[in-house]
PDB file of N, CA and C in Angstrom:
ATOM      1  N   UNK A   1     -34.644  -5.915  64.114  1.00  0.00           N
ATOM      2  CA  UNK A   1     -33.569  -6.075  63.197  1.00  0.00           C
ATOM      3  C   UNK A   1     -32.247  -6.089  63.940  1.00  0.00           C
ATOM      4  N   UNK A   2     -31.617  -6.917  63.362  1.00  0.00           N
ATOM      5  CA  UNK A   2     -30.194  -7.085  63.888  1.00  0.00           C
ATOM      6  C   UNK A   2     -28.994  -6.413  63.668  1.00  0.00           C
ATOM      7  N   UNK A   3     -29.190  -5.455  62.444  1.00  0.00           N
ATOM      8  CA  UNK A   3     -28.480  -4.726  61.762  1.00  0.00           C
ATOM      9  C   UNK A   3     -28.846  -2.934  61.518  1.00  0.00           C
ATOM     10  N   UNK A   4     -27.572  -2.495  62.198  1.00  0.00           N
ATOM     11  CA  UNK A   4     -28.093  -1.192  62.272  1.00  0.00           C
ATOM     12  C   UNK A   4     -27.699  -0.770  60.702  1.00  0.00           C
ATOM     13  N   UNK A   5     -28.463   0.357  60.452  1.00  0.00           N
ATOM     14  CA  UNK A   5     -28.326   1.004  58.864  1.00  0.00           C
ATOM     15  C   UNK A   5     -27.074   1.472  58.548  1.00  0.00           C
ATOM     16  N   UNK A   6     -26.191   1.446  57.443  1.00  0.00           N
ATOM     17  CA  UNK A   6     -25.050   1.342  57.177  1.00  0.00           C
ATOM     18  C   UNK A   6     -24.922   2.528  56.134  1.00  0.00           C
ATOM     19  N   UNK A   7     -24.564   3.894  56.211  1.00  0.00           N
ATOM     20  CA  UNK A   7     -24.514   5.096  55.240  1.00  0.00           C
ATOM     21  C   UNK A   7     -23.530   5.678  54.950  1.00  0.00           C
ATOM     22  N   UNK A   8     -23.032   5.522  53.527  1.00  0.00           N
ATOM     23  CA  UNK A   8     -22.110   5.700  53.421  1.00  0.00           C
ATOM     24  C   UNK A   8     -20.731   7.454  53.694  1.00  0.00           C
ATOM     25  N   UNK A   9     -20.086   7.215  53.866  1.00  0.00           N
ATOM     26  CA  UNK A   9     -19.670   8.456  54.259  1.00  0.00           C
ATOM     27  C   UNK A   9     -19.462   9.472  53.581  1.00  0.00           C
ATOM     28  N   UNK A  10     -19.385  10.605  53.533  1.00  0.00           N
ATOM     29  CA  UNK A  10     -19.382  12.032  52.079  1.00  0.00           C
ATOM     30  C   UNK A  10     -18.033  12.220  52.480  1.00  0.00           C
ATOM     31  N   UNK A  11     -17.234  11.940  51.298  1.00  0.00           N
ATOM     32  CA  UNK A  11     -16.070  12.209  50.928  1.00  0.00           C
ATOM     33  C   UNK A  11     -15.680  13.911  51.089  1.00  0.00           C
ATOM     34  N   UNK A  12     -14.595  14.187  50.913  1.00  0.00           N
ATOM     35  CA  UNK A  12     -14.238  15.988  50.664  1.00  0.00           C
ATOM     36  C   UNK A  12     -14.259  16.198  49.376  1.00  0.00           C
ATOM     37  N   UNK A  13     -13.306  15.134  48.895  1.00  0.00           N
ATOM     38  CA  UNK A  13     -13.049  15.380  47.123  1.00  0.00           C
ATOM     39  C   UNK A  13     -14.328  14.508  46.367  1.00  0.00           C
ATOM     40  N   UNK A  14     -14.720  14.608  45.278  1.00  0.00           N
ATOM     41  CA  UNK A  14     -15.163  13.751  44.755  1.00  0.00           C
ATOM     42  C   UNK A  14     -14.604  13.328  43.694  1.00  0.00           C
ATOM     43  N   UNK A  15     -14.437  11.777  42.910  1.00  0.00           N
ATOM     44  CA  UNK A  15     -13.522  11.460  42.033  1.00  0.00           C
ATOM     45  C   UNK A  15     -14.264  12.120  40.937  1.00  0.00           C
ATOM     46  N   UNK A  16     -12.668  12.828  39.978  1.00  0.00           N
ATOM     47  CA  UNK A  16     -12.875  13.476  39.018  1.00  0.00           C
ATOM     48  C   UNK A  16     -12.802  12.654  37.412  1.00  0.00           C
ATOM     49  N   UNK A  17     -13.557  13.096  36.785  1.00  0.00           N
ATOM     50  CA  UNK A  17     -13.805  12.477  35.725  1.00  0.00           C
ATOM     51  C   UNK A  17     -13.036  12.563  34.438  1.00  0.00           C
ATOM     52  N   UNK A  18     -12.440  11.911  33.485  1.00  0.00           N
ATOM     53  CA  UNK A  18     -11.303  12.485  32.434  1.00  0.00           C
ATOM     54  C   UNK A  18     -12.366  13.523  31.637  1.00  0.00           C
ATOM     55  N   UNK A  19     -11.551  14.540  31.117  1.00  0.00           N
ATOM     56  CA  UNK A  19     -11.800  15.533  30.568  1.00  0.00           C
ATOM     57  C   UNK A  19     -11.782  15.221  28.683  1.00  0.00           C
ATOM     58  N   UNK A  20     -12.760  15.870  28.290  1.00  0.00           N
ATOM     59  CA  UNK A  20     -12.468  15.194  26.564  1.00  0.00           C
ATOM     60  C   UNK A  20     -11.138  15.349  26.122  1.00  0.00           C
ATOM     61  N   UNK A  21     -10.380  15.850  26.376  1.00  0.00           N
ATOM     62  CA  UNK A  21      -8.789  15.748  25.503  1.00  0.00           C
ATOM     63  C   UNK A  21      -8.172  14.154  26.369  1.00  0.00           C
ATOM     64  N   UNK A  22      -8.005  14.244  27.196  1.00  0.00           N
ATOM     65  CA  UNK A  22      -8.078  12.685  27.909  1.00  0.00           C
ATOM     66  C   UNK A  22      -8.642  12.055  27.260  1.00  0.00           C
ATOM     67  N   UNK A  23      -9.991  11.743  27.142  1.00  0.00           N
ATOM     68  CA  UNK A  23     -10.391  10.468  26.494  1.00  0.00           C
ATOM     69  C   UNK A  23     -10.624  10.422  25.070  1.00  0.00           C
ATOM     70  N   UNK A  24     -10.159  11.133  24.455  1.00  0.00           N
ATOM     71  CA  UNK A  24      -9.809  11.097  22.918  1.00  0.00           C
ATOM     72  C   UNK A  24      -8.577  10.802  22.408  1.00  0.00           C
ATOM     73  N   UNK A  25      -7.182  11.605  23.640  1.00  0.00           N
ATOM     74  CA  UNK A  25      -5.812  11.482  22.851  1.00  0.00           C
ATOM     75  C   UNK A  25      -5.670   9.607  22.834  1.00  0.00           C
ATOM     76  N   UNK A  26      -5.741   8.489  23.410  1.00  0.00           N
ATOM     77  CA  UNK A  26      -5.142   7.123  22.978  1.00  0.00           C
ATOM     78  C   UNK A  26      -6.083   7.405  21.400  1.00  0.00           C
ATOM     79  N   UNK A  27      -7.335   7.283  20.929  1.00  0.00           N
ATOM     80  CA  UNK A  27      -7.679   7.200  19.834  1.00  0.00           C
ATOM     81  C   UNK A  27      -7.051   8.351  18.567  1.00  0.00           C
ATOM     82  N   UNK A  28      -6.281   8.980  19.205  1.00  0.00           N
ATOM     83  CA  UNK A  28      -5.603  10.377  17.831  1.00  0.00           C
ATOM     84  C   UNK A  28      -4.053   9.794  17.922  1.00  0.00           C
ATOM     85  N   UNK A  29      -3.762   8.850  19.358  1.00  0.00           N
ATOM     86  CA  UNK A  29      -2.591   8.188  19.063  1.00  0.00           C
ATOM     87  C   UNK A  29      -2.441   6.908  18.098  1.00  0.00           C
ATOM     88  N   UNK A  30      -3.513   6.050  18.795  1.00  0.00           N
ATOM     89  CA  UNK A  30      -4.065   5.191  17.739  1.00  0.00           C
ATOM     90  C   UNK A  30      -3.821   5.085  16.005  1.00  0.00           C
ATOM     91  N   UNK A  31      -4.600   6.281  15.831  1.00  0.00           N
ATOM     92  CA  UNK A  31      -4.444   6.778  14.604  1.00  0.00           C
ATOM     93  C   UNK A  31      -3.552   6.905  13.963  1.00  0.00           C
ATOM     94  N   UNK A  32      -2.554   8.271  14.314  1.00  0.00           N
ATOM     95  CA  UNK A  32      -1.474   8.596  13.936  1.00  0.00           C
ATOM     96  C   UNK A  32      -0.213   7.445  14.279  1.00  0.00           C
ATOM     97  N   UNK A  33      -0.541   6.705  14.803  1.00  0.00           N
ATOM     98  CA  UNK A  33       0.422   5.336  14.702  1.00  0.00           C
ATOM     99  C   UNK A  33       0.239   4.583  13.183  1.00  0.00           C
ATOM    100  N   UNK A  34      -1.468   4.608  13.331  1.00  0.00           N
ATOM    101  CA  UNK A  34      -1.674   3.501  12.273  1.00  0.00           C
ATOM    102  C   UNK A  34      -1.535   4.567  10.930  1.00  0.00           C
ATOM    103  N   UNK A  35      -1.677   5.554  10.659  1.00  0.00           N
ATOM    104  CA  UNK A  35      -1.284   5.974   9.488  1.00  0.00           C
ATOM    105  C   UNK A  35       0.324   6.406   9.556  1.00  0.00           C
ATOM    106  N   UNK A  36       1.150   6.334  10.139  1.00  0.00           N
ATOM    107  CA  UNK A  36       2.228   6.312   9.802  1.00  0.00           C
ATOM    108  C   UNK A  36       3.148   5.516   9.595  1.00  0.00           C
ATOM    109  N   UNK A  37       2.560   3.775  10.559  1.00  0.00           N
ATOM    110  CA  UNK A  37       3.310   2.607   9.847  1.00  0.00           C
ATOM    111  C   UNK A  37       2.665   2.050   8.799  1.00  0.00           C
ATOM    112  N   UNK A  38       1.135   2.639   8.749  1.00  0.00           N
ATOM    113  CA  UNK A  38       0.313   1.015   7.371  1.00  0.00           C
ATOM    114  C   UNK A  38       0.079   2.033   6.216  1.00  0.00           C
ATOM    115  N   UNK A  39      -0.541   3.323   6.537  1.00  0.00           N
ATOM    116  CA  UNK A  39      -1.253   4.191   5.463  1.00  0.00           C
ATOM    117  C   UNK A  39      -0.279   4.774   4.333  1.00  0.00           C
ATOM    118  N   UNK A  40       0.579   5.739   4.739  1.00  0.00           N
ATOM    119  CA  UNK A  40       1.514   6.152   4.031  1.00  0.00           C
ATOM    120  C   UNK A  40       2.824   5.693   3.131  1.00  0.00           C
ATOM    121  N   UNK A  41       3.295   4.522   4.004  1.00  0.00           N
ATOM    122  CA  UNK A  41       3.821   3.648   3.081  1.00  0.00           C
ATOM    123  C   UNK A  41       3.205   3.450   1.797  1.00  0.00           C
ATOM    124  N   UNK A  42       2.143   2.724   2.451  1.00  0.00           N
ATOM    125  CA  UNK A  42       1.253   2.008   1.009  1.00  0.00           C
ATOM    126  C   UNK A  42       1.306   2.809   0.122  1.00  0.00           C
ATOM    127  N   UNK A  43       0.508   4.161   0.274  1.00  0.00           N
ATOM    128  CA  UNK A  43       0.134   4.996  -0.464  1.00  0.00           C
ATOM    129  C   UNK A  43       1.445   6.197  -1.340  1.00  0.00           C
ATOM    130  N   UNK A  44       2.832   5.327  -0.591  1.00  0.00           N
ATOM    131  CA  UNK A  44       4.067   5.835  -1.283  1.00  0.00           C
ATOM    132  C   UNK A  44       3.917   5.041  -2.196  1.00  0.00           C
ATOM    133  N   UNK A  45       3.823   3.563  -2.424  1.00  0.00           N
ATOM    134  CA  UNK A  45       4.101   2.459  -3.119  1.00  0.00           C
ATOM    135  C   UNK A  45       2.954   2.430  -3.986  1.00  0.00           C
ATOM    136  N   UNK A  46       1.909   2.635  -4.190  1.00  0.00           N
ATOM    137  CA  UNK A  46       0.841   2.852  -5.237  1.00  0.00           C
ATOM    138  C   UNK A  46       1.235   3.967  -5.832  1.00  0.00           C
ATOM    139  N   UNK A  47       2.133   4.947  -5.076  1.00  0.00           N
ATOM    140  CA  UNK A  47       2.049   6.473  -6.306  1.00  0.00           C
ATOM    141  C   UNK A  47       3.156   5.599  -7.163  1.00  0.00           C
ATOM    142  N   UNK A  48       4.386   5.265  -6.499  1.00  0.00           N
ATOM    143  CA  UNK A  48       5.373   4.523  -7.247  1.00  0.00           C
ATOM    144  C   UNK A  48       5.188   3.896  -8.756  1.00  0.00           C
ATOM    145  N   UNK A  49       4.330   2.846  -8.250  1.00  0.00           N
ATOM    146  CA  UNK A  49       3.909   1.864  -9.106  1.00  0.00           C
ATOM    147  C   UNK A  49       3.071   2.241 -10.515  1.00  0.00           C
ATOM    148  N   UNK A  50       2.424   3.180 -10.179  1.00  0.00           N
ATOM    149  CA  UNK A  50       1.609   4.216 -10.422  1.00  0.00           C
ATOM    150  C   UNK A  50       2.304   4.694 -11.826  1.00  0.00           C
ATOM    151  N   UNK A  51       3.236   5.102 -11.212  1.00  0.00           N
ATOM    152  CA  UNK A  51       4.078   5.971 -11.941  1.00  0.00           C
ATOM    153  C   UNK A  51       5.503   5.158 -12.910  1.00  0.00           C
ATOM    154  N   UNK A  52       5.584   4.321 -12.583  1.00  0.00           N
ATOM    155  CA  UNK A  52       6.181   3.154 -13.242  1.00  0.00           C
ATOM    156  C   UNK A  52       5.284   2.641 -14.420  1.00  0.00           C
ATOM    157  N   UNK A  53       3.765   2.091 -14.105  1.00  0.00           N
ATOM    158  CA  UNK A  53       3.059   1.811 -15.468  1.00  0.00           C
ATOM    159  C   UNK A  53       2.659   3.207 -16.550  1.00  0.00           C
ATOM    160  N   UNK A  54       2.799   4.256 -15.846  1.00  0.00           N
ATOM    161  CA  UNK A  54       2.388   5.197 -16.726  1.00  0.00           C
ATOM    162  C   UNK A  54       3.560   5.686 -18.062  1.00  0.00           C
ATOM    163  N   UNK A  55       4.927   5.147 -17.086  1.00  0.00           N
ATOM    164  CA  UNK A  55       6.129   5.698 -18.384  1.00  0.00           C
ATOM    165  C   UNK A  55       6.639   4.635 -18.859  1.00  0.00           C
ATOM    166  N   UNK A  56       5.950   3.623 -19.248  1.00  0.00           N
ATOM    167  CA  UNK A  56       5.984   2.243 -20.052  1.00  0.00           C
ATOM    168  C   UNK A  56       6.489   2.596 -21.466  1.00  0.00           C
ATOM    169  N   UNK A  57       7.329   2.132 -21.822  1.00  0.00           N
ATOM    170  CA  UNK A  57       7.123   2.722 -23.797  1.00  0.00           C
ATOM    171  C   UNK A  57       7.734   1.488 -24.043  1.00  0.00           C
ATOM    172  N   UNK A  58       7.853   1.587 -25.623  1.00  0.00           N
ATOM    173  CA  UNK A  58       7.835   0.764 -26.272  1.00  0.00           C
ATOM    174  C   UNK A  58       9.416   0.134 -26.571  1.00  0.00           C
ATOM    175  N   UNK A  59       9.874  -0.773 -26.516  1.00  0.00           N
ATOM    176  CA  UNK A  59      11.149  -1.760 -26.375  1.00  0.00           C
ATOM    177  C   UNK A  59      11.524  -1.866 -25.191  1.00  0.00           C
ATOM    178  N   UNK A  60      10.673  -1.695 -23.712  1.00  0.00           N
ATOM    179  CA  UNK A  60      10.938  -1.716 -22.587  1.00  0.00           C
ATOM    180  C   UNK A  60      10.451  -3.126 -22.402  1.00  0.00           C
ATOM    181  N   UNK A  61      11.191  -3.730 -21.059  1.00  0.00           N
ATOM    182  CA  UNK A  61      10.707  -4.980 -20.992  1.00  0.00           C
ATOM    183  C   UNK A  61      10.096  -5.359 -19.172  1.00  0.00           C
ATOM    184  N   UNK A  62       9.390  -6.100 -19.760  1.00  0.00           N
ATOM    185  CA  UNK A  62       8.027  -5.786 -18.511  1.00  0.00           C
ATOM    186  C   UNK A  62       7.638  -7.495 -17.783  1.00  0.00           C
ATOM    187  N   UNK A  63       7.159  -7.550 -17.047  1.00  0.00           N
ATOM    188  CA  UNK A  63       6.959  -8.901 -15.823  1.00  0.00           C
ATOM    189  C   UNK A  63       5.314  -8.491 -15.418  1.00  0.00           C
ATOM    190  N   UNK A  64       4.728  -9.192 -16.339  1.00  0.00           N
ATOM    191  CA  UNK A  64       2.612  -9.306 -15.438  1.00  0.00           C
ATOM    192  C   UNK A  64       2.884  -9.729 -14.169  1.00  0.00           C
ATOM    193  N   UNK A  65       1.833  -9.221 -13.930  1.00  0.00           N
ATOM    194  CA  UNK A  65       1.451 -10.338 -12.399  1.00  0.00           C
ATOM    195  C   UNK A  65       1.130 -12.193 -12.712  1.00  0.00           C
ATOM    196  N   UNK A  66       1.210 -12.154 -13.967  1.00  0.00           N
ATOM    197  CA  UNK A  66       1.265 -14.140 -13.711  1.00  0.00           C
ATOM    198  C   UNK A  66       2.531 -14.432 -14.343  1.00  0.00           C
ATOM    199  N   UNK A  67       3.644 -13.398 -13.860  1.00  0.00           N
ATOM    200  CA  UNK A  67       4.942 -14.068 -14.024  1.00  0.00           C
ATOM    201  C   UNK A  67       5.701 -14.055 -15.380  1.00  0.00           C
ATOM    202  N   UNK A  68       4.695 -13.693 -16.173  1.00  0.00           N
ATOM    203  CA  UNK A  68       5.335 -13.713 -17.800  1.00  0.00           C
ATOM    204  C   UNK A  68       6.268 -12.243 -18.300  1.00  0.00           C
ATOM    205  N   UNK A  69       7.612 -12.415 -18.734  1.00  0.00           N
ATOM    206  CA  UNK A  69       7.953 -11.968 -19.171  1.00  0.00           C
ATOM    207  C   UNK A  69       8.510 -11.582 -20.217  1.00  0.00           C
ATOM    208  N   UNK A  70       7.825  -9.864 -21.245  1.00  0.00           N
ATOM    209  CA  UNK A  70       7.570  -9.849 -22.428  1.00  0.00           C
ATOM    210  C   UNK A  70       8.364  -8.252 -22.393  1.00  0.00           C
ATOM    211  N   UNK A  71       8.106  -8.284 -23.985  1.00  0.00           N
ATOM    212  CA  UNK A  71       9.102  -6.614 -24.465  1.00  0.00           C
ATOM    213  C   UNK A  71       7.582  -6.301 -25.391  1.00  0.00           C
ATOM    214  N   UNK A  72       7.608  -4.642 -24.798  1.00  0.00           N
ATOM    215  CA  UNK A  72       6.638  -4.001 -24.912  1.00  0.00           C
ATOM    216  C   UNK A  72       6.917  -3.666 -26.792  1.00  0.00           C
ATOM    217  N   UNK A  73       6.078  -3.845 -27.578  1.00  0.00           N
ATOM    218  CA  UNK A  73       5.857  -3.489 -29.128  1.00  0.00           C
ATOM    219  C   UNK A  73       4.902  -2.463 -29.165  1.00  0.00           C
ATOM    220  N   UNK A  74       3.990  -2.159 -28.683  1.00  0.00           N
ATOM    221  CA  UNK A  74       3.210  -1.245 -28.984  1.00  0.00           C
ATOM    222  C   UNK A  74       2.498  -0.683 -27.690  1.00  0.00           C
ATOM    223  N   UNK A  75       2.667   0.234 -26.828  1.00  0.00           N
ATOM    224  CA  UNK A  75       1.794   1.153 -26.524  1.00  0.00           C
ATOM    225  C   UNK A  75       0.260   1.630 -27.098  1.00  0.00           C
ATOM    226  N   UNK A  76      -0.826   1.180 -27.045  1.00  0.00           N
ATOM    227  CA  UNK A  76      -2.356   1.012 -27.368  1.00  0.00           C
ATOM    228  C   UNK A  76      -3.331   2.541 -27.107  1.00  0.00           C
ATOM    229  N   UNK A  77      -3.350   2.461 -25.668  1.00  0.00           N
ATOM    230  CA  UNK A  77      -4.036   3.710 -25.294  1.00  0.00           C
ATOM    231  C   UNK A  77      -4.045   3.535 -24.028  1.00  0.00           C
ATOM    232  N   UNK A  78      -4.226   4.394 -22.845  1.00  0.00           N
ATOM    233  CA  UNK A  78      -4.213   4.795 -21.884  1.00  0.00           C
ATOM    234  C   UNK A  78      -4.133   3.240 -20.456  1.00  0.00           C
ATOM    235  N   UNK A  79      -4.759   2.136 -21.138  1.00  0.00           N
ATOM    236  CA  UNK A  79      -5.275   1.025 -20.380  1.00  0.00           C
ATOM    237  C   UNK A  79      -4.181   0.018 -20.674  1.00  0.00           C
ATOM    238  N   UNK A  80      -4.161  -0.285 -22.218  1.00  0.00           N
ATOM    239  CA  UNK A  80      -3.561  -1.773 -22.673  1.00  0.00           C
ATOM    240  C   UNK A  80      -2.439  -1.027 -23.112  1.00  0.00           C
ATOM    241  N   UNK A  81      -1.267  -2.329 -23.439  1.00  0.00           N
ATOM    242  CA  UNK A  81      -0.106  -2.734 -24.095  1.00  0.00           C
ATOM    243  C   UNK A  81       0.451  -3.970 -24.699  1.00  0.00           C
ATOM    244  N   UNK A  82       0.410  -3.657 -26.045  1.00  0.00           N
ATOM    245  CA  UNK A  82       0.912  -4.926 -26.950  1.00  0.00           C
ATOM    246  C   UNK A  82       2.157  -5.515 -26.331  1.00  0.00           C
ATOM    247  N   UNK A  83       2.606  -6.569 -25.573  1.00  0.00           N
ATOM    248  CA  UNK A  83       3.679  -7.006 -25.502  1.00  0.00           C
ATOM    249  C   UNK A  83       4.332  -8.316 -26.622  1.00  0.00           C
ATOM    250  N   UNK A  84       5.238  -8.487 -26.810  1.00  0.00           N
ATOM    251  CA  UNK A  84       6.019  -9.858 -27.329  1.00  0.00           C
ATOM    252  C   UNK A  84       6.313 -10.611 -26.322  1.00  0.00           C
ATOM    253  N   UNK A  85       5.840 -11.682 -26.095  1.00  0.00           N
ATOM    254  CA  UNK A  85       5.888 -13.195 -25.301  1.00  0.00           C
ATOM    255  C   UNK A  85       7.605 -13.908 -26.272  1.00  0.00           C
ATOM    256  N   UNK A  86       7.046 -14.314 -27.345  1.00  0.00           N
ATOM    257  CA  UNK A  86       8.132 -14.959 -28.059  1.00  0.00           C
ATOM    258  C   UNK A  86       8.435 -14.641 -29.480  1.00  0.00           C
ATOM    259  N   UNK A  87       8.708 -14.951 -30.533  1.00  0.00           N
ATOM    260  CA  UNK A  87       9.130 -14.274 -31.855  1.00  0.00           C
ATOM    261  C   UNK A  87       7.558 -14.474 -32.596  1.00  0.00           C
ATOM    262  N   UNK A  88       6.856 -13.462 -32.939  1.00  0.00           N
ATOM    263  CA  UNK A  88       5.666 -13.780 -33.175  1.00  0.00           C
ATOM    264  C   UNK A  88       4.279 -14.024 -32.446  1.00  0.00           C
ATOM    265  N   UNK A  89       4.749 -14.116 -31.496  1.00  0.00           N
ATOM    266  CA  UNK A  89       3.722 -14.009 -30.546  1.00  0.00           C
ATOM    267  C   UNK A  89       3.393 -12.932 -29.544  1.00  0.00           C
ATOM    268  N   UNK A  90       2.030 -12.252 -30.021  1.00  0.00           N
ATOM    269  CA  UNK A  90       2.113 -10.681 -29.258  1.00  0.00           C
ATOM    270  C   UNK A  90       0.512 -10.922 -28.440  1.00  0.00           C
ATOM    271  N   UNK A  91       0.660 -10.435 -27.814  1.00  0.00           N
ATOM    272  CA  UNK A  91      -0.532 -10.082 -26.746  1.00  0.00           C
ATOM    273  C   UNK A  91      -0.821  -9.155 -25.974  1.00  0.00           C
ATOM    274  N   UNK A  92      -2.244  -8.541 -25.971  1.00  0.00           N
ATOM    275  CA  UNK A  92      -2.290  -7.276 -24.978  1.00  0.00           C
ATOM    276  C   UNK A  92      -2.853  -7.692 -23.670  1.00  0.00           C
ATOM    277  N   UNK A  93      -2.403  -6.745 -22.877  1.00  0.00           N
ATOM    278  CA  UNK A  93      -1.761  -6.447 -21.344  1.00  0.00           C
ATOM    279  C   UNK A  93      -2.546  -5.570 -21.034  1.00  0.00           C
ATOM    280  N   UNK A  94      -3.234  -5.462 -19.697  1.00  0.00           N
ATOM    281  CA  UNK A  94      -3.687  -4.152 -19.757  1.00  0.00           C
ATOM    282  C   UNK A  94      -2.368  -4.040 -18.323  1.00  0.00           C
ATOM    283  N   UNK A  95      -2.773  -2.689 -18.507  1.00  0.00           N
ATOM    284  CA  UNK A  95      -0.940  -2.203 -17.644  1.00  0.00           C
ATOM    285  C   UNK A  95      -1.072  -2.251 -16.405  1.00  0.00           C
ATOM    286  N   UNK A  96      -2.481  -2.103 -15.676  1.00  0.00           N
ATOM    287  CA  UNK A  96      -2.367  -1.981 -14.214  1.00  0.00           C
ATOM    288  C   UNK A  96      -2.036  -3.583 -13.463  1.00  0.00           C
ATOM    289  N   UNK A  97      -1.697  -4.379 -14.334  1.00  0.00           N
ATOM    290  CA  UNK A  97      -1.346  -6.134 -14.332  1.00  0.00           C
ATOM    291  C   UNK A  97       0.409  -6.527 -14.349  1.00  0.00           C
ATOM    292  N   UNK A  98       0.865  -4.975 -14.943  1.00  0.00           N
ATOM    293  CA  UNK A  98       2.618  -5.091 -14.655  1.00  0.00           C
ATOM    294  C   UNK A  98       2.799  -4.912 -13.297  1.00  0.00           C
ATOM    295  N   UNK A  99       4.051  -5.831 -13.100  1.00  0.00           N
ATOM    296  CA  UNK A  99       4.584  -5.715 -11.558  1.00  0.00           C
ATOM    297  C   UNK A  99       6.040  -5.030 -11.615  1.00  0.00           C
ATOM    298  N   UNK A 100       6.701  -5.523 -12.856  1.00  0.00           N
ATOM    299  CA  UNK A 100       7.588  -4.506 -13.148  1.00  0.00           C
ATOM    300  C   UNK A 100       8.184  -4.165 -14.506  1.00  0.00           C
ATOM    301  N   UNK A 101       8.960  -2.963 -14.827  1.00  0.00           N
ATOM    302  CA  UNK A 101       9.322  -2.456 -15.763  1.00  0.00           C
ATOM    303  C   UNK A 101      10.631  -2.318 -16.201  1.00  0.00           C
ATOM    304  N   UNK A 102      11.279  -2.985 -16.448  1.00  0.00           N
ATOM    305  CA  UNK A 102      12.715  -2.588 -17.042  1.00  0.00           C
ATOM    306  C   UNK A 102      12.760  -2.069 -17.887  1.00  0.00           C
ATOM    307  N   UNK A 103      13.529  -0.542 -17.971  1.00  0.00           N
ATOM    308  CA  UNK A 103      13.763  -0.049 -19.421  1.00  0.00           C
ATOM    309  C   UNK A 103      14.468  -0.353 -20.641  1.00  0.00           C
ATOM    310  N   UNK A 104      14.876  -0.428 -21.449  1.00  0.00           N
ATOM    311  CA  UNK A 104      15.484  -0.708 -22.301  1.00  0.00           C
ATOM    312  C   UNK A 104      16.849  -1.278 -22.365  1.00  0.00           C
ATOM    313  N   UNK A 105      17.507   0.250 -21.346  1.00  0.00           N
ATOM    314  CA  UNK A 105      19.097   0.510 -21.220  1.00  0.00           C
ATOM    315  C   UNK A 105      19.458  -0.594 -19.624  1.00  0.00           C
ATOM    316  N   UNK A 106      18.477  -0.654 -18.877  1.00  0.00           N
ATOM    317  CA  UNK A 106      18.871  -1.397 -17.631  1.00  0.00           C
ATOM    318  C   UNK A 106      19.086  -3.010 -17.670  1.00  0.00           C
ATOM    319  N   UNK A 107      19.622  -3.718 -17.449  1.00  0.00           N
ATOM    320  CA  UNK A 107      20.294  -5.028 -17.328  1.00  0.00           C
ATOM    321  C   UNK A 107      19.592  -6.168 -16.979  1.00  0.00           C
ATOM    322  N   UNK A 108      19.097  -7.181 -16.816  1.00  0.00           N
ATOM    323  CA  UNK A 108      18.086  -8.307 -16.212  1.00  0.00           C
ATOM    324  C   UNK A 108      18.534  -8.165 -14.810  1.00  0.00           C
ATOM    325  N   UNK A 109      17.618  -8.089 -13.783  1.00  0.00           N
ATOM    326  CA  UNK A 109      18.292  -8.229 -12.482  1.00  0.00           C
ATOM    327  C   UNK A 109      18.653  -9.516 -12.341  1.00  0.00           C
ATOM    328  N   UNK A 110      19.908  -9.998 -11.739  1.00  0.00           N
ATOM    329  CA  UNK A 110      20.317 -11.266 -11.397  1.00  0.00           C
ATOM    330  C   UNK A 110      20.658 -11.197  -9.764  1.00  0.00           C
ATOM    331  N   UNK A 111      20.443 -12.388  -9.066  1.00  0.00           N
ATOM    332  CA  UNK A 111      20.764 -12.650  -7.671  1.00  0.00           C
ATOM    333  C   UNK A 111      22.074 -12.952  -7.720  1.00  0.00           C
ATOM    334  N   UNK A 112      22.774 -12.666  -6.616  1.00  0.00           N
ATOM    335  CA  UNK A 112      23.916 -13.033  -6.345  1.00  0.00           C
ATOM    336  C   UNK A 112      23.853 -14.329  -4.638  1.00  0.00           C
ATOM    337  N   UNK A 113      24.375 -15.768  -5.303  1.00  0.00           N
ATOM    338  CA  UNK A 113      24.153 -16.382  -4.577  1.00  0.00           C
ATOM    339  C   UNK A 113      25.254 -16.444  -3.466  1.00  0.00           C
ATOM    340  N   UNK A 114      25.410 -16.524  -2.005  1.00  0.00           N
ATOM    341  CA  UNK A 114      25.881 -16.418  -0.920  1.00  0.00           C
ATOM    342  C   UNK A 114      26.554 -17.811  -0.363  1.00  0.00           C
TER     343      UNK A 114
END
């Protein structure tokens, strides 16, 4: 043979290995990133909303999610709401379908163009 045997040499130190708090903290950073920009928001904005369809009453005026906007006549039970579309024309709603609520006393929002 042409080649003498080649063995590798014994180090002093040997390389040390991450310890479990090391290889867990990026995934608890991870985390606590993602629930503090995506989770909590949201879950501000569902209590919100939440809480907006629940104090619905009646001569308040309201916007579904397909854009229609009606004045609440009757409060039903816990789910639906009679709204007025036009003079005579009433239809129920169920409430978790409002996007928003104007009360009675508050004004139509209008844009102000620039």
């Amino acid at each position: 043979m042409f080649f003498s045997p080649v063995f590798a040499q014994a180090t002093s130190a040997a390389p040390q290995q991450p310890g479990m708090l090391e290889s867990f903290l990026p995934f608890v950073l991870i985390i606590a990133v993602f629930w503090f920009l995506i989770l909590r928001p949201q879950n501000k904005k569902m209590k919100a909303h939440r809480e907006m369809v629940n104090n619905v009453s009646r001569g308040d005026t309201v916007v579904t999610a397909g854009g229609l906007i009606a004045k609440v006549t009757k409060v039903k039970d816990d789910n639906e709401i009679e709204v007025e579309l036009a003079d005579g024309v009433r239809v129920r709603v169920v409430k978790s379908t409002l996007t928003d609520v104007r009360s009675k006393s508050e004004p139509a929002k209008t844009e102000e163009k620039k």
